[in-house]
C-alpha atoms as a PDB file:
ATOM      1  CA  UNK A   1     126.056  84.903 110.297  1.00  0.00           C
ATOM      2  CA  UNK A   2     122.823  86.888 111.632  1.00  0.00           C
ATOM      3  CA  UNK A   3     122.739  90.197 109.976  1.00  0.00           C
ATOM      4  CA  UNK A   4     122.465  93.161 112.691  1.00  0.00           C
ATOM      5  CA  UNK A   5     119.087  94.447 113.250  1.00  0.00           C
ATOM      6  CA  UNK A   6     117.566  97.451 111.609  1.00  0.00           C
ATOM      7  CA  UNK A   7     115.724 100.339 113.684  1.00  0.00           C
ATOM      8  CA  UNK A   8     113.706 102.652 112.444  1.00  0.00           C
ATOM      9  CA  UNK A   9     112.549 105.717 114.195  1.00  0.00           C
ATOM     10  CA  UNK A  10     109.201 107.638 113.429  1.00  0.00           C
ATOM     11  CA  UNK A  11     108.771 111.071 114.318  1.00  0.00           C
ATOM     12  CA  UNK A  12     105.129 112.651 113.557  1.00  0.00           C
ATOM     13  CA  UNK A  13     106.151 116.361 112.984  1.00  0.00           C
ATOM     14  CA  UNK A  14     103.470 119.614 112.912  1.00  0.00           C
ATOM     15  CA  UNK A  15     104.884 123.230 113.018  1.00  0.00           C
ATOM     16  CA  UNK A  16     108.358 122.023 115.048  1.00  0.00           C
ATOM     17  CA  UNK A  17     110.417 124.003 113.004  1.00  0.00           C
ATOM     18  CA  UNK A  18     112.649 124.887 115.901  1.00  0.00           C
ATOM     19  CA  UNK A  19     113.279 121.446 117.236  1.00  0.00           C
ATOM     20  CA  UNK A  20     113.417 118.900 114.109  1.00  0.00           C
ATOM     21  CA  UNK A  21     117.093 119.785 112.962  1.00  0.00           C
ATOM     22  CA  UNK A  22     118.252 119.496 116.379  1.00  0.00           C
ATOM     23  CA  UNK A  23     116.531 116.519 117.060  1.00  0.00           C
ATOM     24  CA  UNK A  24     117.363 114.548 113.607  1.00  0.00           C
ATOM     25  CA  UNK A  25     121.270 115.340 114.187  1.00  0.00           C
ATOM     26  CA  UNK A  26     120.870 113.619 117.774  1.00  0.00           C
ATOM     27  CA  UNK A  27     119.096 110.906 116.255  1.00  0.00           C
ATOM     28  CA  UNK A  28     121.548 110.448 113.168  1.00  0.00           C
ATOM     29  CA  UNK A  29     124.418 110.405 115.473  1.00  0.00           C
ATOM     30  CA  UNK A  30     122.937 106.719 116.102  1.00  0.00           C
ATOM     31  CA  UNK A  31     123.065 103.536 114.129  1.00  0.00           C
ATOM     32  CA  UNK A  32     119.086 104.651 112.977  1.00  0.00           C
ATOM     33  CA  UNK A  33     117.004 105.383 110.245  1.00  0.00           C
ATOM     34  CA  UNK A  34     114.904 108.054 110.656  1.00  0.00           C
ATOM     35  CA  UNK A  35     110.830 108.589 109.176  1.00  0.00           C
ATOM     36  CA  UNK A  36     109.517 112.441 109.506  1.00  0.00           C
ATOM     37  CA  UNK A  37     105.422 112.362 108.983  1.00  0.00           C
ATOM     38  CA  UNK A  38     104.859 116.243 108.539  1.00  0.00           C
ATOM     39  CA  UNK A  39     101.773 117.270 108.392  1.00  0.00           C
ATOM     40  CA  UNK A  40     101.901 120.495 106.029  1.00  0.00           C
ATOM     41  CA  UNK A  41     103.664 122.612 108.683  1.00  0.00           C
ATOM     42  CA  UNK A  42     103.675 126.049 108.056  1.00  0.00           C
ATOM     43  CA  UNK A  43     106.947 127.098 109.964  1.00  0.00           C
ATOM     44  CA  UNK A  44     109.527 125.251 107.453  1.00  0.00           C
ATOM     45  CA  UNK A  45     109.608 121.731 109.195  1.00  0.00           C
ATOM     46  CA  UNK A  46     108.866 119.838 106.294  1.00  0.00           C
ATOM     47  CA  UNK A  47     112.002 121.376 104.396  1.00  0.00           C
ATOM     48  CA  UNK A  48     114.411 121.306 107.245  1.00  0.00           C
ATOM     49  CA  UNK A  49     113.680 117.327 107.797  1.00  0.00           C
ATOM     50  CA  UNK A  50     113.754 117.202 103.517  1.00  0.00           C
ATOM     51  CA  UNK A  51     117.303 119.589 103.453  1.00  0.00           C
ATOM     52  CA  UNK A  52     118.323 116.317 106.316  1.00  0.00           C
ATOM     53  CA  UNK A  53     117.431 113.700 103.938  1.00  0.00           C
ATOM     54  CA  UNK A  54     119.362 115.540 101.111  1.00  0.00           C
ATOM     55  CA  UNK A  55     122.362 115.097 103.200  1.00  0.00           C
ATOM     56  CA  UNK A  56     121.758 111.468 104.578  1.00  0.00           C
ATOM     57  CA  UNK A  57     120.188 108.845 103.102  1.00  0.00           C
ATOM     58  CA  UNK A  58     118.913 107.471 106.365  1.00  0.00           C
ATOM     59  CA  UNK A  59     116.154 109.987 106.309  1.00  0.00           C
ATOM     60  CA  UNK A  60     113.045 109.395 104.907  1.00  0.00           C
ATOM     61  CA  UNK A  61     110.604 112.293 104.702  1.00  0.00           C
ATOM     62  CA  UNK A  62     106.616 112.215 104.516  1.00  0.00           C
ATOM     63  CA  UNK A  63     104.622 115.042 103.405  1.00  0.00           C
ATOM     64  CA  UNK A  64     100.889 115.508 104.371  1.00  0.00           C
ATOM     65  CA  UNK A  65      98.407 117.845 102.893  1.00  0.00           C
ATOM     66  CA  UNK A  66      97.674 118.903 106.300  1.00  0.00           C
ATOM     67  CA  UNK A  67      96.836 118.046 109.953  1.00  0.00           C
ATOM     68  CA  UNK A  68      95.527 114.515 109.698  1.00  0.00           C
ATOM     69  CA  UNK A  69      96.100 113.523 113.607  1.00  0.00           C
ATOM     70  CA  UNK A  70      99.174 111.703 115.410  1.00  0.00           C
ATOM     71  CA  UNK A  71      97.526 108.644 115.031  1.00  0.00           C
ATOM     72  CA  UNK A  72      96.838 108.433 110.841  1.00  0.00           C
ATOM     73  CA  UNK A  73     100.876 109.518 111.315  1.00  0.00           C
ATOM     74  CA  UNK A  74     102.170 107.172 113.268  1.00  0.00           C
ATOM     75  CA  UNK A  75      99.930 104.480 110.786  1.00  0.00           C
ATOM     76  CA  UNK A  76     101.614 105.764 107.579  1.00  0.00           C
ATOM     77  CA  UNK A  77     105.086 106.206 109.446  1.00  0.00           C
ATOM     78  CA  UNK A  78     104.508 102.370 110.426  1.00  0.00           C
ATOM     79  CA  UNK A  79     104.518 101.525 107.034  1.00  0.00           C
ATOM     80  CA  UNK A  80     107.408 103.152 105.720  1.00  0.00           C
ATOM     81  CA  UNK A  81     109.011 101.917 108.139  1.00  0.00           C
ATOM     82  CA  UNK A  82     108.506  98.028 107.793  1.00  0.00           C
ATOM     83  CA  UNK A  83     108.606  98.886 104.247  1.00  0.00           C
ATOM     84  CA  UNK A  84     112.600  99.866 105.201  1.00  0.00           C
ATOM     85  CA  UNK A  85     112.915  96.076 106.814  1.00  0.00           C
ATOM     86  CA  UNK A  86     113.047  97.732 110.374  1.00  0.00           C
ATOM     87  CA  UNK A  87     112.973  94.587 112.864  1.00  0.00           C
ATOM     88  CA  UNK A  88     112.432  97.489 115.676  1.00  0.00           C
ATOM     89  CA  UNK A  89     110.167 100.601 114.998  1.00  0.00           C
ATOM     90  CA  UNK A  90     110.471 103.923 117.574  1.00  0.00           C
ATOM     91  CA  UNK A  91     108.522 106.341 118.088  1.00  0.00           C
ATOM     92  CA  UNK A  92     109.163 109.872 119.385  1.00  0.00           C
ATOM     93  CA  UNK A  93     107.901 113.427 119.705  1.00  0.00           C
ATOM     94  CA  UNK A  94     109.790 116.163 118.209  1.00  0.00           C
ATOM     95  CA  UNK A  95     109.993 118.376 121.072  1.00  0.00           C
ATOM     96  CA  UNK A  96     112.927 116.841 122.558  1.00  0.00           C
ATOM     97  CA  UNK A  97     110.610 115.753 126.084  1.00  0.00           C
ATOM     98  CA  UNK A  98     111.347 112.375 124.437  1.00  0.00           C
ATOM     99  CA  UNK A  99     115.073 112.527 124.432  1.00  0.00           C
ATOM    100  CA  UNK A 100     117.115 110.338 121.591  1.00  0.00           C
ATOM    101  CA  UNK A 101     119.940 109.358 124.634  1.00  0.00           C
ATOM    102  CA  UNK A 102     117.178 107.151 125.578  1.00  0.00           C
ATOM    103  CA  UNK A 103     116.606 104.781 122.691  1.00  0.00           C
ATOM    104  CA  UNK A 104     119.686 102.627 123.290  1.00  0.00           C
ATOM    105  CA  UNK A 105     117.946 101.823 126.517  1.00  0.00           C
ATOM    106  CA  UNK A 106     114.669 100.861 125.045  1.00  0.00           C
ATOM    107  CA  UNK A 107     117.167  98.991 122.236  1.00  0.00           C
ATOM    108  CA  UNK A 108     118.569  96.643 124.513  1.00  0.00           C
ATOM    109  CA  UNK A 109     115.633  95.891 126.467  1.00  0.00           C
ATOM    110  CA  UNK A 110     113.717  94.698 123.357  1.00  0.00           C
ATOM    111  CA  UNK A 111     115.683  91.577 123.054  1.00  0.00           C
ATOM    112  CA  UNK A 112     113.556  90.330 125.598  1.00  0.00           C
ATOM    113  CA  UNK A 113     110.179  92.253 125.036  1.00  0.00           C
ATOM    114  CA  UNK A 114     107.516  93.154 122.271  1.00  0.00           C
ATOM    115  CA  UNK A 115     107.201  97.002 123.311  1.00  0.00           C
ATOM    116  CA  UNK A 116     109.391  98.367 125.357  1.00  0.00           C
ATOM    117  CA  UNK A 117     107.502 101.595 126.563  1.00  0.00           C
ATOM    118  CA  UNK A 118     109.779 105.076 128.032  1.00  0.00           C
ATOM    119  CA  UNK A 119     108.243 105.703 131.103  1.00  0.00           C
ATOM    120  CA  UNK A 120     107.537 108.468 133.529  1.00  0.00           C
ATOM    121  CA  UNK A 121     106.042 106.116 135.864  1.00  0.00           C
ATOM    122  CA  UNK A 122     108.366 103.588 137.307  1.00  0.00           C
ATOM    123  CA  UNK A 123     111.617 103.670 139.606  1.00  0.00           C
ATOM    124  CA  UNK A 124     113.946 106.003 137.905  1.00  0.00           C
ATOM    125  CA  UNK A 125     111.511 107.718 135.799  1.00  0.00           C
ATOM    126  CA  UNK A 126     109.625 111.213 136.526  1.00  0.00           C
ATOM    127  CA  UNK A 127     109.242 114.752 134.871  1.00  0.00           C
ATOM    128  CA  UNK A 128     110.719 118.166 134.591  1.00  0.00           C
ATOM    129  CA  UNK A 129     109.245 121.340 134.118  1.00  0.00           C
ATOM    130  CA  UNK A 130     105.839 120.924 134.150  1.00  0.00           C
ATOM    131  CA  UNK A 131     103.696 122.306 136.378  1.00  0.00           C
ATOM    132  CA  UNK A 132     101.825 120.294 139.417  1.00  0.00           C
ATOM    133  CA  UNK A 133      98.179 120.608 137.685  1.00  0.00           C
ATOM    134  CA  UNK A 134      99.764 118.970 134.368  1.00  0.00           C
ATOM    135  CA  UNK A 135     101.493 116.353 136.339  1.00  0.00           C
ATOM    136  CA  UNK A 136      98.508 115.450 138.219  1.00  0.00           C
ATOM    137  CA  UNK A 137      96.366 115.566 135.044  1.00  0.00           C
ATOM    138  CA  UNK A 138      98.223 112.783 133.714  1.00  0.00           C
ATOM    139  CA  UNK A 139      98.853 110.719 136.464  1.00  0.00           C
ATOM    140  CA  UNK A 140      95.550 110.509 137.183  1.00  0.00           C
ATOM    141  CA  UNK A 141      94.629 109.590 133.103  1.00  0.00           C
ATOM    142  CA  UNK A 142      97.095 106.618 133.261  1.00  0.00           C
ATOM    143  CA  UNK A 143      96.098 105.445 136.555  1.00  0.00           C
ATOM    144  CA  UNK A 144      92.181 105.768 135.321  1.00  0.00           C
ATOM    145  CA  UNK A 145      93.182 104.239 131.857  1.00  0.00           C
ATOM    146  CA  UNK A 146      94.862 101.520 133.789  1.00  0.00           C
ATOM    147  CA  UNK A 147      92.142 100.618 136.069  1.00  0.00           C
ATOM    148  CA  UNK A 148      89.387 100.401 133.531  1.00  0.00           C
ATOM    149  CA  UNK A 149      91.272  98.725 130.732  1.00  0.00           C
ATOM    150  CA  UNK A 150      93.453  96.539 133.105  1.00  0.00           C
ATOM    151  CA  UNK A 151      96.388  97.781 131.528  1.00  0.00           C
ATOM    152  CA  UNK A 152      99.952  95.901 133.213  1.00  0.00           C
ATOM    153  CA  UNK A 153     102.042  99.051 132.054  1.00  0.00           C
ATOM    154  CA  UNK A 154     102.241 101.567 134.513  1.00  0.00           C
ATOM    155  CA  UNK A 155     102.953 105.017 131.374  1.00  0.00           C
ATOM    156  CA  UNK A 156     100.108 104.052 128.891  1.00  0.00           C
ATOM    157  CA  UNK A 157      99.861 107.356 126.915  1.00  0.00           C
ATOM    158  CA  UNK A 158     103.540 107.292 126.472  1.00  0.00           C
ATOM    159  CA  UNK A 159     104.581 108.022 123.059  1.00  0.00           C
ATOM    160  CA  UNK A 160     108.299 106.880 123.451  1.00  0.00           C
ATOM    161  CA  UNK A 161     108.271 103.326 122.150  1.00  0.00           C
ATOM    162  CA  UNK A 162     110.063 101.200 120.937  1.00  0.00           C
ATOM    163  CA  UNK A 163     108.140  98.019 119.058  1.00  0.00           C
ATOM    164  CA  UNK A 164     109.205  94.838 117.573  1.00  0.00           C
ATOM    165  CA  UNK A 165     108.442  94.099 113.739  1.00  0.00           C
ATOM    166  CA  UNK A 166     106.380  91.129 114.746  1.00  0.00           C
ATOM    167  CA  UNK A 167     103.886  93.378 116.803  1.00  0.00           C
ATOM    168  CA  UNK A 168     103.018  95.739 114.452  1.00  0.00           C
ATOM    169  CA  UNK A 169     103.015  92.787 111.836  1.00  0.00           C
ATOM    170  CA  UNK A 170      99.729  91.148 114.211  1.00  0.00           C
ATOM    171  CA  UNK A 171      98.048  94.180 114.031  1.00  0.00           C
ATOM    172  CA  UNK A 172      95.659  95.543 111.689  1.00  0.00           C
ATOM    173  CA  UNK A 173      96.352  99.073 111.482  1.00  0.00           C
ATOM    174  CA  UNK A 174      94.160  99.990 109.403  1.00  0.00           C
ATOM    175  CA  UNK A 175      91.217  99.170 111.665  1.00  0.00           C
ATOM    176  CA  UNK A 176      92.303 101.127 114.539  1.00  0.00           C
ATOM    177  CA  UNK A 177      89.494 103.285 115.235  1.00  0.00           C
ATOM    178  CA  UNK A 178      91.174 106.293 117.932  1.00  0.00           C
ATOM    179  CA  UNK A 179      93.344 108.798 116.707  1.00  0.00           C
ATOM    180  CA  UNK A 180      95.349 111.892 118.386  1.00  0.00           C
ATOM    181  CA  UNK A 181      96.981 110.578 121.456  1.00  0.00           C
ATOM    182  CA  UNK A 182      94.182 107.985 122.300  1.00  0.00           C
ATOM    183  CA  UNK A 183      95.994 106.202 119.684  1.00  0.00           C
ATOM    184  CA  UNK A 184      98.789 105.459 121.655  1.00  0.00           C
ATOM    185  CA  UNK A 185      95.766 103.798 124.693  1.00  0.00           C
ATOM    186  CA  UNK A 186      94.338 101.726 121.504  1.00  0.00           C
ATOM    187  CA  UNK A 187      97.341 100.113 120.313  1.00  0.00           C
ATOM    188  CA  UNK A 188      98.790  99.404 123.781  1.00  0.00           C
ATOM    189  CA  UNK A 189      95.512  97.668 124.352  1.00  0.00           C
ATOM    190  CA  UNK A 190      95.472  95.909 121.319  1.00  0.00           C
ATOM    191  CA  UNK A 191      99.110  94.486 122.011  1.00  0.00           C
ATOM    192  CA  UNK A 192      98.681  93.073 125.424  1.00  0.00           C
ATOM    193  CA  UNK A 193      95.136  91.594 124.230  1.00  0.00           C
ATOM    194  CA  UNK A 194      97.131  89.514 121.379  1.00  0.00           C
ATOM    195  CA  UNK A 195      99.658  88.338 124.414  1.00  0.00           C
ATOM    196  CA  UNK A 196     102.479  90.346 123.319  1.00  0.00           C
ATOM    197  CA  UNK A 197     105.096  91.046 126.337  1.00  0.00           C
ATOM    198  CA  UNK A 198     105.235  94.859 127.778  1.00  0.00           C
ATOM    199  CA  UNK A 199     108.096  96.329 129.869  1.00  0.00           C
ATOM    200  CA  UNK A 200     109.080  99.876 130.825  1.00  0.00           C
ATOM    201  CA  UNK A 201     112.215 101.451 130.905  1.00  0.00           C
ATOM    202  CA  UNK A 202     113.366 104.909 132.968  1.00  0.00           C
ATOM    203  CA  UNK A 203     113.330 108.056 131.388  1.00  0.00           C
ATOM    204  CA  UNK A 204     112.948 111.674 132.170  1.00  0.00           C
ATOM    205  CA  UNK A 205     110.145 113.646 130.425  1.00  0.00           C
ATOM    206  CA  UNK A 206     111.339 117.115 130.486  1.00  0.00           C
ATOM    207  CA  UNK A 207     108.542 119.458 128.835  1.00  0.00           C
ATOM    208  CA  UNK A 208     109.090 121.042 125.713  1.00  0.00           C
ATOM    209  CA  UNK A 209     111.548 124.139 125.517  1.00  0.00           C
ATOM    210  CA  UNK A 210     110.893 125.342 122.131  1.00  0.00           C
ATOM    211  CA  UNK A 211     107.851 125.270 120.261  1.00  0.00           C
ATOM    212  CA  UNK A 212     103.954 125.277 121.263  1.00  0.00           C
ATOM    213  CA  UNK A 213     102.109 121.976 123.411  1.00  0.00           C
ATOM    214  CA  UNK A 214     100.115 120.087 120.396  1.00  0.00           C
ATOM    215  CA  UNK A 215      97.678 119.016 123.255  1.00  0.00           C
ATOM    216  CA  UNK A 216      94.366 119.884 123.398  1.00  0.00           C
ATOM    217  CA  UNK A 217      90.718 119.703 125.552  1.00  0.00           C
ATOM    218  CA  UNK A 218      89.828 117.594 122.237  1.00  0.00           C
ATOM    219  CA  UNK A 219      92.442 115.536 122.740  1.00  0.00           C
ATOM    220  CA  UNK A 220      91.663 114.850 126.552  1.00  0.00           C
ATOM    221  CA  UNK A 221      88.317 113.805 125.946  1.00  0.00           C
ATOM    222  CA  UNK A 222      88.926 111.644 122.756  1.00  0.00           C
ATOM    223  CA  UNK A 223      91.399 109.771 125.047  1.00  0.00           C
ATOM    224  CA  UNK A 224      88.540 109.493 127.470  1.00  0.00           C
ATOM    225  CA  UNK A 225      86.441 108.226 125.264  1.00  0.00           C
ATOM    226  CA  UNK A 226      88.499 105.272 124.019  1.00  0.00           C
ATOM    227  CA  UNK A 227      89.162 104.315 127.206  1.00  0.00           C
ATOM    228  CA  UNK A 228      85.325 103.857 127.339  1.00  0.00           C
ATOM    229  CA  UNK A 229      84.982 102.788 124.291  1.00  0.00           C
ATOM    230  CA  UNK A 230      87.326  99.685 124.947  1.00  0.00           C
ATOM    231  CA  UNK A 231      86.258  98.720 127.700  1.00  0.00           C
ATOM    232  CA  UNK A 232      82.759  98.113 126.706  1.00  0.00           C
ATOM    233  CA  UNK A 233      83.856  96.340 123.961  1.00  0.00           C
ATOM    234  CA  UNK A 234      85.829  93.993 125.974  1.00  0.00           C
ATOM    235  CA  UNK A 235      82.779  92.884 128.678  1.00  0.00           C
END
C-alpha cells in the first residue's frame, strides 16, 4: 500500500506575536506539520510557537539570532522540512492574509503540478482591505516581473505555495542569490527554467489585521533588482 503523503508547512515569523497562536491552531486543525523560522522577535513569538510545540509534536520551532531576511528563512525552513520527509512543502505568512482554509486547495491541485502558487491574480482570486495605491503597486510589479522574465504565472511574488519535494530537491538553495521577497521572483524563475509545471489556484488576500506590514522601500527595489538581475543573466 502507498503510504499517505506528508505536508509540511513553513511559516517565517518576525515580531507576529499577535497572530502566530491563532494561526498555528488553524493550521494544526489540519493533517500538517508545521516549521516556525523566528527571527529573534522581540514581542514573544518565538515562545508562543515553542509553548505550541510543547503541546504538539507536529511543531517544529526555529530560533534565529535575529533578522536574517524571508529568504535565508524560507532556505533553513526548506530544510527542516525535507529533513521531516515532507513530499509537499507550504509556505505562508503569519499575518493571516494567507489564510490556512486555503491549503487543501493548493493540496489537491499538486497531484498534478510542481508548485501550485495562491493567487490574487486569476478568476476567483482578488484582495481585501488594501488600499487602491497598494493594489496598483503590485499589480503593476507582477505584470512588470512577468513581462521581463517571461514568467507563465500570473501572482509571482506570492508567498502562498505549495511545492513538491522533487522541486526543491532540483534546486540548489544554497546558491540563490535574492533574499527578502525577491526571493520568492528567484525561485519561481528558477523552477519554470528547470521545466517544472506551475498552476494557480483562487484565493483571497485580505491584508493583515493585527500586527505591522514587514514590507519595505528596500524591499521594493531589491525585488526590482532581481528582476534585472535575471534577466540579464538569461540573454
Amino acid at each position: 500500500m502507498e503510504r499517505s503523503l506528508k505536508t509540511a508547512v513553513v511559516v517565517p515569523t518576525y515580531n507576529e506575536g499577535d497572530n502566530i497562536g491563532i494561526l498555528a491552531q488553524e493550521i494544526l486543525s489540519l493533517p500538517v506539520q508545521l516549521v516556525v523560522v523566528d527571527d529573534n522577535s522581540s514581542d514573544g513569538t518565538g515562545e508562543i510557537a515553542d509553548e505550541w510545540a510543547r503541546k504538539d509534536s507536529r511543531v517544529f520551532v526555529l530560533h534565529r539570532p535575529r533578522k536574517m531576511g524571508l529568504g535565508t528563512a524560507y532556505i533553513v525552513g526548506f530544510k527542516r522540512a525535507l529533513s521531516l520527509e515532507a513530499d509537499r512543502v507550504i509556505t505562508m505568512d503569519a499575518d493571516f492574509s494567507h489564510h490556512p482554509r486555503y491549503i487543501p486547495a493548493l493540496l489537491t491541485r499538486s497531484e498534478s503540478a510542481d508548485l501550485v502558487i495562491g493567487s490574487r491574480y486569476v478568476d476567483g482570486g482578488g484582495t481585501l482591505n488594501r488600499t487602491l495605491a497598494r493594489r496598483a503597486l503590485s499589480r503593476s510589479a507582477n505584470i512588470f516581473t512577468r513581462l521581463a522574465l517571461g514568467l507563465r504565472a500570473h501572482d509571482c511574488t506570492a508567498g502562498f505555495r505549495c511545492y513538491r519535494r522533487e522541486v526543491l530537491e532540483s534546486i540548489d538553495l544554497d546558491t540563490i542569490f535574492s533574499d527578502g521577497y525577491s526571493f520568492l521572483i528567484e525561485i519561481l524563475y528558477r523552477s519554470q527554467k528547470m521545466g517544472h509545471e506551475i498552476e494557480e489556484v483562487p484565493i483571497i488576500f485580505e491584508d493583515r489585521q493585527r500586527g505591522a506590514s514587514k514590507i519595505s522601500q528596500g524591499e521594493i527595489l531589491k525585488a526590482l533588482y532581481t528582476v534585472i538581475r535575471l534577466s540579464l543573466s538569461s540573454q
